[in-house]
C-alpha atoms as a PDB file:
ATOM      1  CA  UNK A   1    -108.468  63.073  15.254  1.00  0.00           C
ATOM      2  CA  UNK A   2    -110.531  63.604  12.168  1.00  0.00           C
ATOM      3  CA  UNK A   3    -114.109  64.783  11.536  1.00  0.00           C
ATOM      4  CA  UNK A   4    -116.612  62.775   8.916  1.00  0.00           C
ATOM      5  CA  UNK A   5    -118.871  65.145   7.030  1.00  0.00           C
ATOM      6  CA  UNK A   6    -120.713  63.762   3.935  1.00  0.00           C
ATOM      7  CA  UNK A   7    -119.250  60.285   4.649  1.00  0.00           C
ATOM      8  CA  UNK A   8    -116.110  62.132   3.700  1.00  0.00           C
ATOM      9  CA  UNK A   9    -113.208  61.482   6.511  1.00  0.00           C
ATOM     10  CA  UNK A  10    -111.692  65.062   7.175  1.00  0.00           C
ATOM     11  CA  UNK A  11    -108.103  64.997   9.162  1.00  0.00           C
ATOM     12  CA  UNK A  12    -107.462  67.740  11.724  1.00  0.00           C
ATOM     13  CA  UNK A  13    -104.106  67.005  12.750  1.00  0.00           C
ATOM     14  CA  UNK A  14    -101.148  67.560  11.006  1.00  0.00           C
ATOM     15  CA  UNK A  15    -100.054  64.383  11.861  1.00  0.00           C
ATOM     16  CA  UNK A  16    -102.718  62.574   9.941  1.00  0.00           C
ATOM     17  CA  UNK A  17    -102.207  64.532   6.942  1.00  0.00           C
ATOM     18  CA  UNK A  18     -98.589  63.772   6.879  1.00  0.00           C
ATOM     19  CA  UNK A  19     -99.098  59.971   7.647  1.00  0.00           C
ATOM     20  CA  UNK A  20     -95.152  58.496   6.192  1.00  0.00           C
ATOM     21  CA  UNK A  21     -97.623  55.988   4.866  1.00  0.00           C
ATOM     22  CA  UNK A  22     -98.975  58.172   2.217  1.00  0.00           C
ATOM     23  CA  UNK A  23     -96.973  61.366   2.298  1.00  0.00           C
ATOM     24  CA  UNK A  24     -94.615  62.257   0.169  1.00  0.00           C
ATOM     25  CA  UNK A  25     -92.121  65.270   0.205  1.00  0.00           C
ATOM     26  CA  UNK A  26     -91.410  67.515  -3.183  1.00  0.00           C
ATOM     27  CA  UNK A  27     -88.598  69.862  -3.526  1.00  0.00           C
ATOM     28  CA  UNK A  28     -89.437  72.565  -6.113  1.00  0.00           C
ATOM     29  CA  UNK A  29     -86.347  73.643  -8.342  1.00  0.00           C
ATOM     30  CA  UNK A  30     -83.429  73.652  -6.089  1.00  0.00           C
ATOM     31  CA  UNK A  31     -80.948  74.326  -8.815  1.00  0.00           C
ATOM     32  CA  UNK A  32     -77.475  75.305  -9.292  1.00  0.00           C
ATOM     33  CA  UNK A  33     -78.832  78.080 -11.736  1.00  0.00           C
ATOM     34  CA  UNK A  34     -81.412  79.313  -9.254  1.00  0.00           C
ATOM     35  CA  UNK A  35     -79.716  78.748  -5.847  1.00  0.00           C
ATOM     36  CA  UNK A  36     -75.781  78.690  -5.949  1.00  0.00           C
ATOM     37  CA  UNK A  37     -73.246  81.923  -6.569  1.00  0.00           C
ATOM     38  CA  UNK A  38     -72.260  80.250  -9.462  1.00  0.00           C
ATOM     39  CA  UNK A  39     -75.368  79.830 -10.909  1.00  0.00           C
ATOM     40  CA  UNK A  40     -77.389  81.968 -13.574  1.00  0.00           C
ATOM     41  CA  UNK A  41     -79.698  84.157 -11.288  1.00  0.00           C
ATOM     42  CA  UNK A  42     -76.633  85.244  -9.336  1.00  0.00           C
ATOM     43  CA  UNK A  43     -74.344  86.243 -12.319  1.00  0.00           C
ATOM     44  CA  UNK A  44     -77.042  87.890 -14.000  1.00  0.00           C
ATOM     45  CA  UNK A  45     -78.454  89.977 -10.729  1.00  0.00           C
ATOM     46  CA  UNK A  46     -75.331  89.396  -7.838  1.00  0.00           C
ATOM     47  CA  UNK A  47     -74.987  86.958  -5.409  1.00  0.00           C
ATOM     48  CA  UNK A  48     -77.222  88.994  -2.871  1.00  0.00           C
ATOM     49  CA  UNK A  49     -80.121  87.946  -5.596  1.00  0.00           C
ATOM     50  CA  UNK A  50     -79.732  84.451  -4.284  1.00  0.00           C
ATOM     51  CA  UNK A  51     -79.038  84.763  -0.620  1.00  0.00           C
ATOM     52  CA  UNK A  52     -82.667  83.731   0.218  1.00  0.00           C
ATOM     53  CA  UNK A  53     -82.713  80.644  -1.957  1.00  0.00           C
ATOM     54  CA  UNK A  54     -79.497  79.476  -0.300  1.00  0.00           C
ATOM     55  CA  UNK A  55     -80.850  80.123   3.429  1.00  0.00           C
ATOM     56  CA  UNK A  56     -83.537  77.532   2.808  1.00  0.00           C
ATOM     57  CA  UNK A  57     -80.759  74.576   1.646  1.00  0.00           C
ATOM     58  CA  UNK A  58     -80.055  72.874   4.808  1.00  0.00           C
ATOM     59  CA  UNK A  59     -83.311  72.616   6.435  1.00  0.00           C
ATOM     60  CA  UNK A  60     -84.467  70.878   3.067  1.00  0.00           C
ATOM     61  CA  UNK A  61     -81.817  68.711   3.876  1.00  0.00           C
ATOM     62  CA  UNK A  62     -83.135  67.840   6.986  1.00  0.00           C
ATOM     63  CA  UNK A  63     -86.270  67.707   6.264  1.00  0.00           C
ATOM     64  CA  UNK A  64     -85.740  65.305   3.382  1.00  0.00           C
ATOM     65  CA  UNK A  65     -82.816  62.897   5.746  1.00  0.00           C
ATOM     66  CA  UNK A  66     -86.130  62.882   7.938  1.00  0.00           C
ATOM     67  CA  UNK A  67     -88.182  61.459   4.933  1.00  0.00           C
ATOM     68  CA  UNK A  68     -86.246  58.675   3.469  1.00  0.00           C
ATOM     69  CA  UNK A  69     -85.494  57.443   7.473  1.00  0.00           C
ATOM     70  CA  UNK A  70     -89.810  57.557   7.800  1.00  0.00           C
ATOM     71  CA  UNK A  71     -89.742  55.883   4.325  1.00  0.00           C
ATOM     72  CA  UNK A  72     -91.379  59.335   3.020  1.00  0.00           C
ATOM     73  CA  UNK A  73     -91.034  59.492  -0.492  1.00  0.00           C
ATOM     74  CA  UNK A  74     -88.488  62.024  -1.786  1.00  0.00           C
ATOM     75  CA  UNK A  75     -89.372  63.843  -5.202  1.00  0.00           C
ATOM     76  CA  UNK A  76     -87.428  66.324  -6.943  1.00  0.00           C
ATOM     77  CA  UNK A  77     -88.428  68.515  -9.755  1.00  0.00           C
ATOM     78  CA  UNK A  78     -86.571  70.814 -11.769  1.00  0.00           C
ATOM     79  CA  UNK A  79     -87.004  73.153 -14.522  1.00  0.00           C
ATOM     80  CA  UNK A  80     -85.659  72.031 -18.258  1.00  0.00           C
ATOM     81  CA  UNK A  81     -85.126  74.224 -20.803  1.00  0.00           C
ATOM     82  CA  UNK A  82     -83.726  74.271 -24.637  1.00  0.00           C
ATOM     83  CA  UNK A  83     -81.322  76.474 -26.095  1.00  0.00           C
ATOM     84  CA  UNK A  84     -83.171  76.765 -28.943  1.00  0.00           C
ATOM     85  CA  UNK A  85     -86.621  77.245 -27.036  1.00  0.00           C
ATOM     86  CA  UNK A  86     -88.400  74.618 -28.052  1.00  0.00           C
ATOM     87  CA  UNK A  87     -89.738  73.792 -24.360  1.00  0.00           C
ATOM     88  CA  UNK A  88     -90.344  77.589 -24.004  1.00  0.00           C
ATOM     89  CA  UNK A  89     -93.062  79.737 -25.735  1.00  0.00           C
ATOM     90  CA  UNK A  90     -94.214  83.281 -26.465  1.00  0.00           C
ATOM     91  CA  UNK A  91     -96.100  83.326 -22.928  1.00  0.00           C
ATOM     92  CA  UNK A  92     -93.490  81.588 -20.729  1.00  0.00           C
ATOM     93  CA  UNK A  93     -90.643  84.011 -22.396  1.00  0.00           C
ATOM     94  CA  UNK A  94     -92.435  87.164 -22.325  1.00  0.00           C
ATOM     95  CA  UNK A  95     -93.070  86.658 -18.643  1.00  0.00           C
ATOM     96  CA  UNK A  96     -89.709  85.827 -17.354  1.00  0.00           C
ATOM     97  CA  UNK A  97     -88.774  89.172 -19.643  1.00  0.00           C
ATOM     98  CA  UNK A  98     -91.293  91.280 -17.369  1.00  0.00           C
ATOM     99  CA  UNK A  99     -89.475  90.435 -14.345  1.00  0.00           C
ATOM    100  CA  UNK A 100     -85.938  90.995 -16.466  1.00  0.00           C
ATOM    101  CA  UNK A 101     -85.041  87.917 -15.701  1.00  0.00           C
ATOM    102  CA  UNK A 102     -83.387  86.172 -18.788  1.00  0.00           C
ATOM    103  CA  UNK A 103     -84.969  83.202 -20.067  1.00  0.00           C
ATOM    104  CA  UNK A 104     -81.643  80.918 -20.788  1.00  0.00           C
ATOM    105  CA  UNK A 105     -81.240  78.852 -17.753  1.00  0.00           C
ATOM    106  CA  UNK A 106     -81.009  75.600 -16.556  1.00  0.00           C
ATOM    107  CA  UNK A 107     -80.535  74.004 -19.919  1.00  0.00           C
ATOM    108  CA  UNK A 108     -81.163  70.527 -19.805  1.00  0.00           C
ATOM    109  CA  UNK A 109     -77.970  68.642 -19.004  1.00  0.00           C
ATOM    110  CA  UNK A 110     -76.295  71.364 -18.253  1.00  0.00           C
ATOM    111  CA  UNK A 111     -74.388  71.864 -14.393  1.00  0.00           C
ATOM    112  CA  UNK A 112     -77.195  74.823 -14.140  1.00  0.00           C
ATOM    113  CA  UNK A 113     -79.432  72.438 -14.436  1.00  0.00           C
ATOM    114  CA  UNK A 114     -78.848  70.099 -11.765  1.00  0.00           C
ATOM    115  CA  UNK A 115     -80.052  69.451  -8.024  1.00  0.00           C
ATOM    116  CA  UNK A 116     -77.092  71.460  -5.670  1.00  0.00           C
ATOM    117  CA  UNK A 117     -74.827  69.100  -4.484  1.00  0.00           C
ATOM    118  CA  UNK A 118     -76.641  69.470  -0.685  1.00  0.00           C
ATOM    119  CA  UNK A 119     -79.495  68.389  -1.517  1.00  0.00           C
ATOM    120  CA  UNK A 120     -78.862  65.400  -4.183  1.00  0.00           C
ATOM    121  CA  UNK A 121     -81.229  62.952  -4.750  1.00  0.00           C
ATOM    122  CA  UNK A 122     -80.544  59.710  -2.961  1.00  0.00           C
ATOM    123  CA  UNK A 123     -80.850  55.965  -4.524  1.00  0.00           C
ATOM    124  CA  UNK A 124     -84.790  55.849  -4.395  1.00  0.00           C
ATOM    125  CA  UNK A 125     -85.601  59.536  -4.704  1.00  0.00           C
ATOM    126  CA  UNK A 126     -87.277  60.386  -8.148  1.00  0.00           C
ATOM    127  CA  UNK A 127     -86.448  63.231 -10.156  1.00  0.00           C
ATOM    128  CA  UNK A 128     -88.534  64.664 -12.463  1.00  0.00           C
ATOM    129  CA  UNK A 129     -88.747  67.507 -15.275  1.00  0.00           C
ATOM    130  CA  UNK A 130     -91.038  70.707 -15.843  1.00  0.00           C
ATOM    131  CA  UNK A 131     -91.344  73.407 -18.010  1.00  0.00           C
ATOM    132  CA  UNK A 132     -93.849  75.872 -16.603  1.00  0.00           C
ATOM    133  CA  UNK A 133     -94.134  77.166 -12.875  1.00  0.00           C
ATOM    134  CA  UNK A 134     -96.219  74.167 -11.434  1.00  0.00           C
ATOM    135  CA  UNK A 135     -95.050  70.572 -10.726  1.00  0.00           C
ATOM    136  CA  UNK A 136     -98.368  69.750 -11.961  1.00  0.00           C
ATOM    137  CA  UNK A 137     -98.290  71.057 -15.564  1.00  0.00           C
ATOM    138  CA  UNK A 138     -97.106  68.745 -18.294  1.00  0.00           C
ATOM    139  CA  UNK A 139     -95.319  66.642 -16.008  1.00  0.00           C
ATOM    140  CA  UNK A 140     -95.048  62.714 -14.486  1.00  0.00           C
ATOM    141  CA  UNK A 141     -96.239  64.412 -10.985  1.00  0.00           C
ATOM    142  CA  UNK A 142     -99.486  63.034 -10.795  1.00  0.00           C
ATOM    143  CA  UNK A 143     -98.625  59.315 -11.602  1.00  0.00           C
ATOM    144  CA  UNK A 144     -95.847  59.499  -9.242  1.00  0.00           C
ATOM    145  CA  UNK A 145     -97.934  60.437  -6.880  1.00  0.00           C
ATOM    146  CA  UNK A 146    -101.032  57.970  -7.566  1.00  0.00           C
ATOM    147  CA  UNK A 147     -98.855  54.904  -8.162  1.00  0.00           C
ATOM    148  CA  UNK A 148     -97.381  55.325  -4.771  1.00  0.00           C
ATOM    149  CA  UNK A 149    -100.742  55.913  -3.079  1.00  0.00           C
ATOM    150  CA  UNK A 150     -99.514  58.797  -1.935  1.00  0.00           C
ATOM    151  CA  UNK A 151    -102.653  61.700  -0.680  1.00  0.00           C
ATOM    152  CA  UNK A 152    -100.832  64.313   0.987  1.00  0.00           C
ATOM    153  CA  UNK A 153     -97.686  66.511  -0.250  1.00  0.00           C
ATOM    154  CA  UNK A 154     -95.426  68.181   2.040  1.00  0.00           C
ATOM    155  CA  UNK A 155     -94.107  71.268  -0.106  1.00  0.00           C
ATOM    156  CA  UNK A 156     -91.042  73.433   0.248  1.00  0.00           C
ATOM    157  CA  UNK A 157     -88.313  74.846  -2.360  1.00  0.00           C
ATOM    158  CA  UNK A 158     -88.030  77.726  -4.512  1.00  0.00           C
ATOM    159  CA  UNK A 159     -89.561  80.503  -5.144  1.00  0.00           C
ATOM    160  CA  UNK A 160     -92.404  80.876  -2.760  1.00  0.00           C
ATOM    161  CA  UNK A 161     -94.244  83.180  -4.917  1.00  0.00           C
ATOM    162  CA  UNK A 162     -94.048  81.749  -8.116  1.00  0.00           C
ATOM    163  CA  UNK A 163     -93.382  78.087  -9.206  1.00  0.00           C
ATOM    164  CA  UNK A 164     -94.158  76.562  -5.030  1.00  0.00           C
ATOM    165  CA  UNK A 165     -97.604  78.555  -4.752  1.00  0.00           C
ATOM    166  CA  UNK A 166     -98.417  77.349  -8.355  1.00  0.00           C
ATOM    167  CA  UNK A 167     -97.859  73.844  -7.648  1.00  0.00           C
ATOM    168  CA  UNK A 168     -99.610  74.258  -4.585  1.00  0.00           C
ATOM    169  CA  UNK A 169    -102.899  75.256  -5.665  1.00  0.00           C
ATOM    170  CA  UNK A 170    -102.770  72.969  -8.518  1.00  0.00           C
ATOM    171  CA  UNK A 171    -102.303  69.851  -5.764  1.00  0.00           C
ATOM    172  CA  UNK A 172    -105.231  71.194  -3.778  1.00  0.00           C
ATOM    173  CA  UNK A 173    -106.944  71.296  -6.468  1.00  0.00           C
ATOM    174  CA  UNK A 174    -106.257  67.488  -7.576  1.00  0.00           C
ATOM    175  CA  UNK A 175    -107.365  66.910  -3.760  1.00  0.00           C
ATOM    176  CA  UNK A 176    -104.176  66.289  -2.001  1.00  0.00           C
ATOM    177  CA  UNK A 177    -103.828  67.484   1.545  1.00  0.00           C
ATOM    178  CA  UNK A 178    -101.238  69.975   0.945  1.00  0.00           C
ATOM    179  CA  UNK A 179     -98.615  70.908   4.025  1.00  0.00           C
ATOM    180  CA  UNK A 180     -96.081  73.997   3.489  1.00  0.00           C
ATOM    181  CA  UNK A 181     -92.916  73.977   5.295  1.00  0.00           C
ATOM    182  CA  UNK A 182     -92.218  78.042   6.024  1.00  0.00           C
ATOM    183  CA  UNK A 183     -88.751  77.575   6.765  1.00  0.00           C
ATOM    184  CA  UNK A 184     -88.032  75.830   3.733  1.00  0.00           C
ATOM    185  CA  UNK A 185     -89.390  78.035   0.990  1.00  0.00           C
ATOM    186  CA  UNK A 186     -88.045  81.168   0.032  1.00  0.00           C
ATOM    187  CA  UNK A 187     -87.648  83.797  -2.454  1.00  0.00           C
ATOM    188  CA  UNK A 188     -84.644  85.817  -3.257  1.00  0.00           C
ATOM    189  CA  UNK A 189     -84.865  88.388  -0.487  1.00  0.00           C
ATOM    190  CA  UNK A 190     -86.333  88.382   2.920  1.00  0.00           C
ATOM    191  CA  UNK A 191     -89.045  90.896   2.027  1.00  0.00           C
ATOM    192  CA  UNK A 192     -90.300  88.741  -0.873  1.00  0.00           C
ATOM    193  CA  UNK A 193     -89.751  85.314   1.396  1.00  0.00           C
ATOM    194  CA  UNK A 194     -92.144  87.164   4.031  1.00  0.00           C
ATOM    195  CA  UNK A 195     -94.907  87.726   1.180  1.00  0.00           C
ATOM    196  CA  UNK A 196     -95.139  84.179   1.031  1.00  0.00           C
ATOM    197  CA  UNK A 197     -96.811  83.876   4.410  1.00  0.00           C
ATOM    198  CA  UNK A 198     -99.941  85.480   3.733  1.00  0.00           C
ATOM    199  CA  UNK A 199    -101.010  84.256   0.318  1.00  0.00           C
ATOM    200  CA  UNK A 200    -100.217  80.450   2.092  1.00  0.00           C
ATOM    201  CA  UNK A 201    -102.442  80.883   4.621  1.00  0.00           C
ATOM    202  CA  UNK A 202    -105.350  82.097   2.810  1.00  0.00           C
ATOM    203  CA  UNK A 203    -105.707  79.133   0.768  1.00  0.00           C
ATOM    204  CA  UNK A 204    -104.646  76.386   3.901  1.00  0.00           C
ATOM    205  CA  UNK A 205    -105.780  75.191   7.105  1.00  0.00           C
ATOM    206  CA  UNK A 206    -103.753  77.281  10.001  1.00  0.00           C
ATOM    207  CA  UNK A 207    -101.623  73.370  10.762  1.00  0.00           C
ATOM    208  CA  UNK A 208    -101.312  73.135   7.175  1.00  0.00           C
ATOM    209  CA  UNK A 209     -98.647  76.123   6.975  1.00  0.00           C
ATOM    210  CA  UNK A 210     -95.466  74.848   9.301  1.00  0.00           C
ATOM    211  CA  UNK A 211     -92.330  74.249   9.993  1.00  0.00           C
ATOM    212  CA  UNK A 212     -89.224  71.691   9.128  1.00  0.00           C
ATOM    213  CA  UNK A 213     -89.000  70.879  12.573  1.00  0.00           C
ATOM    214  CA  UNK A 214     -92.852  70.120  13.557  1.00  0.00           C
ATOM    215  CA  UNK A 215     -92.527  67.647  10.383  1.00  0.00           C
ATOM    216  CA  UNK A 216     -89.255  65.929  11.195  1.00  0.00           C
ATOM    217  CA  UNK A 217     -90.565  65.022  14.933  1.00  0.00           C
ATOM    218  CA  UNK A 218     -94.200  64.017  13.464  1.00  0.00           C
ATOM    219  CA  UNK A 219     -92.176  61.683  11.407  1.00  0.00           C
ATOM    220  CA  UNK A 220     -89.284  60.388  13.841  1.00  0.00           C
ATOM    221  CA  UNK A 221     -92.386  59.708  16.035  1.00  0.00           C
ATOM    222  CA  UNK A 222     -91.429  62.336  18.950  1.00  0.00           C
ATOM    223  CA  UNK A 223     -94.444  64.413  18.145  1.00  0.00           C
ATOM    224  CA  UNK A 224     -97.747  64.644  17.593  1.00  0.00           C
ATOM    225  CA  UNK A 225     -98.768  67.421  15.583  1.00  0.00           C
END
């Protein structure tokens, strides 16, 4: 179903905003350094720090299986970083500071750095590099995205809060119908992961904030969203 207002077609269903014809899926900064008990957050805070992360890993790896069998395009980006700070600045350091959180991770080629090994990009995924919170900002995103005529983006990834609401709003704002997947974004505790709930559905439609499994059967064709 959609409405037309303005001569402007407006979907209602999730469904037709998640159309495998134009859709594509982005997983925000699912890295060793962020998510496993290996990795940089957990060293520097304890492994509890990254307990949330990790409880969003395997329904992103549904939910992207789901996508490459619909022929959903599967993007990955990731944070890069220079040990000498040239893709920082005073801004970007200062605020990781306020939080205490030490700039100096995921260094670009660097194990940190990389996709966890659950959720590795397949042949045909694209991977792609940023430097500030959202996907958008000084990144290939956008001609990704146009090239592959691609006008909705299904969201999920890490952390809710920060670098997945930023990219967010910044795709609204570039006017793509923008889905969040609640069970697949987190923070780093389930008090922070619950946060994320009401800031997404200020800025979405009520179908627009959802869940891995309403996706997967809107794709596999078992439901109708």
């Amino acid at each position: 179903m959609a409405r037309t207002y303005l001569g402007h077609v407006l979907p209602d269903r999730l469904a037709d905003k998640i159309d495998p014809t134009c859709t594509a899926l982005l997983v925000v900064d699912m890295q060793n350094d962020f998510v496993h008990d290996d990795g940089h957050c957990a060293k520097a805070f304890g492994k509890p720090m990254v307990t949330g992360f990790q409880g969003v890993v395997a329904p992103i790896a549904r939910l992207a299986a789901a996508a490459r069998s619909a022929g959903v395009p599967v993007l990955y980006c990731r944070v890069a970083q220079e040990p000498d700070g040239s893709l920082a600045s005073p801004v970007w350091l200062a605020d990781n500071l306020r939080y205490g959180f030490d700039p100096l991770h995921c260094m670009r080629g660097t194990w940190g750095w990389e996709i966890v090994d659950e959720l590795a990009p397949q042949p045909g995924d694209a991977v792609f590099e940023k430097t500030r919170r959202s996907a958008f900002v000084g990144t290939p995103l956008e001609n990704l995205l146009r090239s592959r005529g691609i006008r909705g983006i299904v969201a999920t990834g890490i952390a809710g809060t920060g670098c997945v609401e930023s990219t967010v709003r910044d795709a609204i704002e570039r006017d793509y119908f923008t889905i969040v997947v609640a069970d697949c974004v987190a923070n780093n505790n389930a008090e922070l992961t619950a946060a994320c709930e009401p800031a997404f559905r200020a800025m979405l439609a009520p179908e627009d904030w959802t869940t891995s499994e309403q996706v997967i059967a809107i794709w596999s064709g078992t439901g109708t969203g």
